[in-house]
Protein backbone atom coordinates (compact mmCIF):
# COMPACT_ATOMS: atom_id res chain seq x y z
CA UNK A 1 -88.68 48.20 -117.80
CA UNK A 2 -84.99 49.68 -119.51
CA UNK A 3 -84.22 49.26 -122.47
CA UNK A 4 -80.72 48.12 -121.88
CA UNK A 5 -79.22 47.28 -118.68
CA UNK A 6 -75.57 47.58 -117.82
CA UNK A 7 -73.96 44.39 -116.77
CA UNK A 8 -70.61 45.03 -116.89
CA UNK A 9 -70.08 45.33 -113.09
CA UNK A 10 -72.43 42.00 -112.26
CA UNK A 11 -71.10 39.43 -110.06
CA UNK A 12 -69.43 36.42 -112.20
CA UNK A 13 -71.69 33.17 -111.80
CA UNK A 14 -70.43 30.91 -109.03
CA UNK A 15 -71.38 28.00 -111.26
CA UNK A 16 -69.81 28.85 -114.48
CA UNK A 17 -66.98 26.56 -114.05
CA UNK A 18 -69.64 23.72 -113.60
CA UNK A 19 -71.47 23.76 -117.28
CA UNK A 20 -71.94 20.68 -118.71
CA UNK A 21 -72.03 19.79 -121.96
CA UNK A 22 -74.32 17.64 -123.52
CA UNK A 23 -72.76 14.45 -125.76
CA UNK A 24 -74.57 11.60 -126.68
CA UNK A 25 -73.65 8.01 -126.17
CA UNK A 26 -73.91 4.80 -126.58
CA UNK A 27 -74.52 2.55 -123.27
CA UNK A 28 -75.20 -0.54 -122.95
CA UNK A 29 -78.57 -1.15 -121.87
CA UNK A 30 -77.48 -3.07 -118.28
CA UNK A 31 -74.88 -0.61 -117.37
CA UNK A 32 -78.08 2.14 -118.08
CA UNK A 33 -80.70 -0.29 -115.79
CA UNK A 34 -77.72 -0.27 -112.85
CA UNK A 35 -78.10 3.08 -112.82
CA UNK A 36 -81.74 3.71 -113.16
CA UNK A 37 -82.00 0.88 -109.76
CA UNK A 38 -79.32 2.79 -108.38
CA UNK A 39 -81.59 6.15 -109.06
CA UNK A 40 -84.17 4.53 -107.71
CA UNK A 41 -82.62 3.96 -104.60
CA UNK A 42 -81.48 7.08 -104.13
CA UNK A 43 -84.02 9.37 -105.42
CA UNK A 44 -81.37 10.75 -107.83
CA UNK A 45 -82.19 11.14 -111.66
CA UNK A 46 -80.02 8.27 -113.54
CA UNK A 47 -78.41 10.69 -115.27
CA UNK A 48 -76.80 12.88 -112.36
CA UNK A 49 -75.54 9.34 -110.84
CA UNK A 50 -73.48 8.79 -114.28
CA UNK A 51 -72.25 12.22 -114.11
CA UNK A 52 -71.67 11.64 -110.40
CA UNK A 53 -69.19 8.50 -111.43
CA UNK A 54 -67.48 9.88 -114.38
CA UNK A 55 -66.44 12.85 -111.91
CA UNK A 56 -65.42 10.56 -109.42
CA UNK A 57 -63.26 8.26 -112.12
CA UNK A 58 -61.75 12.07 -112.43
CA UNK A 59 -61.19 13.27 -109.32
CA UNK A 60 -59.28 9.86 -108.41
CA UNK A 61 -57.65 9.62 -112.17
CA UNK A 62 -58.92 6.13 -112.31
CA UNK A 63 -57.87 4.55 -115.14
CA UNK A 64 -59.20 1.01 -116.85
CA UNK A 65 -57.50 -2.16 -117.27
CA UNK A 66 -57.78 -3.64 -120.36
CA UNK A 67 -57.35 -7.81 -120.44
């Protein structure tokens, strides 16, 4: 094995532009059980089907009413 390896003419990662970042939050527990069932159904982690809506609530710039 090198020593050092040269880089600097590597293909960019396709997926760079799709890092998350971790935050932490505080759900309530029912919305958190929707998605777990909702996971469950779907054989998606819980987590990913958040992510999944929150990009979705982007995409479509939906935006809350407040009453």
């Amino acid at each position: 094995m090198r020593e050092e390896y040269d880089f600097s003419n590597a293909a960019k990662n396709p997926y760079s532009k799709a890092v998350k970042k971790q935050v932490t939050m505080n759900i309530n527990e029912s919305t958190v059980d929707y998605f777990k069932k909702m996971a469950s159904e779907s054989g998606l982690p819980y987590q990913t089907l958040i992510n999944l809506y929150l990009d979705d609530c982007v995409k479509h710039k939906k935006k809350l009413e407040f009453v």
